[in-house]
Protein backbone atom coordinates (compact mmCIF):
# COMPACT_ATOMS: atom_id res chain seq x y z
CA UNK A 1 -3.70 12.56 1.71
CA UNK A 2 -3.11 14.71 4.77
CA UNK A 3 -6.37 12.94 6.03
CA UNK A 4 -5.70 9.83 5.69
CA UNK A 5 -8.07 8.98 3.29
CA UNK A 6 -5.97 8.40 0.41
CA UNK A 7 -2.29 7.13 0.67
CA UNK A 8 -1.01 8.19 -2.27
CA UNK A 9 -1.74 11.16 -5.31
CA UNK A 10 -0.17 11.44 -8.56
CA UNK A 11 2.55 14.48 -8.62
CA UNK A 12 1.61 17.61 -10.52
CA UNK A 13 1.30 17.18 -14.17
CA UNK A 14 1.28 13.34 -13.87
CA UNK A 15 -2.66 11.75 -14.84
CA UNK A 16 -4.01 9.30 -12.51
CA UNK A 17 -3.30 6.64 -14.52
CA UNK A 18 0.38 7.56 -15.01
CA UNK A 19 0.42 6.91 -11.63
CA UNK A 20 -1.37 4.19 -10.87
CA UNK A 21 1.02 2.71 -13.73
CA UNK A 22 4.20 3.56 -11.62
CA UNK A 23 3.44 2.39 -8.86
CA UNK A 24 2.54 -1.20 -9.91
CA UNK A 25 5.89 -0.70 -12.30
CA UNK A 26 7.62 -2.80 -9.44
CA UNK A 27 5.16 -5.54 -9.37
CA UNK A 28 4.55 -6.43 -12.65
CA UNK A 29 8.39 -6.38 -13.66
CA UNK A 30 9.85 -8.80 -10.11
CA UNK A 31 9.29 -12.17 -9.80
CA UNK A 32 5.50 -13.21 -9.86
CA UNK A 33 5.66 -16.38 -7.76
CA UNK A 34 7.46 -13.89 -5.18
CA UNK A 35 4.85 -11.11 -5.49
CA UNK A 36 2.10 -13.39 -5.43
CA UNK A 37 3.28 -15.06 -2.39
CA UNK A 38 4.05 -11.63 -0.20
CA UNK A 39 0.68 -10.18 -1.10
CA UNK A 40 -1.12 -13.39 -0.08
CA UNK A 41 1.00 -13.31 3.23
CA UNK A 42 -0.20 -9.60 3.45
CA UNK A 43 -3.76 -9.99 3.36
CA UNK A 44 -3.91 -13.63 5.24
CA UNK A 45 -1.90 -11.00 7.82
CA UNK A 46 -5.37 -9.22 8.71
CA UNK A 47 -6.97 -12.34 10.15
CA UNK A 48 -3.82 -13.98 12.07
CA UNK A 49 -2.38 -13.41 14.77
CA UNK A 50 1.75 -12.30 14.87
CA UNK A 51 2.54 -16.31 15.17
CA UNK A 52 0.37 -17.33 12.66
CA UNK A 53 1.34 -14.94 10.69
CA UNK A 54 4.98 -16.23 10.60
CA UNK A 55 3.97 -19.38 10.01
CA UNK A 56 2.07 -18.30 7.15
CA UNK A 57 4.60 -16.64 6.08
CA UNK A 58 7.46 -18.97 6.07
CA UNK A 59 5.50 -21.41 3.70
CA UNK A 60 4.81 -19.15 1.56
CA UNK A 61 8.86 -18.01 1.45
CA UNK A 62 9.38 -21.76 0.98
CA UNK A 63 7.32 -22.04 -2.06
CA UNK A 64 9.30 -19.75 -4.14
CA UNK A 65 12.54 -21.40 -2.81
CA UNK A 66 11.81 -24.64 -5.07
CA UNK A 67 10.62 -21.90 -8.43
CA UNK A 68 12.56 -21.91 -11.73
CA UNK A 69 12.58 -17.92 -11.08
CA UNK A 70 14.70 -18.16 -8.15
CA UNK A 71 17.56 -20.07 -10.08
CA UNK A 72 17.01 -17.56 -12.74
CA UNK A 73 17.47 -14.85 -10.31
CA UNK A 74 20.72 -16.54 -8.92
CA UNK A 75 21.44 -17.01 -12.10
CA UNK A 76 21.15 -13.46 -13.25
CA UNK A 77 22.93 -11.72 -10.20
CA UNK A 78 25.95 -14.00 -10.51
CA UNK A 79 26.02 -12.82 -14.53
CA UNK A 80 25.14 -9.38 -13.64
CA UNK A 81 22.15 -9.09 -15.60
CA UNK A 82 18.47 -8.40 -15.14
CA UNK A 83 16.31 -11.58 -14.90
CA UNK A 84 13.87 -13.24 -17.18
CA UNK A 85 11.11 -14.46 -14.87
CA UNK A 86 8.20 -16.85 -15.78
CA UNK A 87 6.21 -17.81 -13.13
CA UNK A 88 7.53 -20.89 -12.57
């Protein structure tokens, strides 16, 4: 870790795959159209340029803006309750 060769270890006591499980905890359980689109617009960010990568990134934001899972996330903040997404 201190090298830089790894960027992140499981704490003491914890198996590797304990780990590995919480850290993808957060992906698996938020809104897969969302998660899909922010990893795509993190690796198309290697290849592109600050401006391009904007752009890319803007029409990727606007895909999830016409999903079913972001009226079910409006819908489940205003009713203060955890959302239901389905990837669609």
């Amino acid at each position: 870790l201190r090298l830089g060769i790894v960027n992140r270890v499981a704490r003491e006591g914890q198996s590797a795959v304990e780990a590995a499980l919480e850290f993808l905890e957060p992906m698996v359980t938020k809104a897969p159209i969302a998660v899909a689109a922010a990893l795509e617009a993190v690796d198309a960010a290697v290849d592109q340029t600050l401006e391009e990568g904007l752009v890319t990134e803007l029409r990727l934001y606007e895909r999830t803006l016409v999903s079913r899972d972001r009226l079910e996330a409006l819908a489940a903040f205003a009713e203060k309750r955890p959302p239901r997404f389905e990837g669609r």
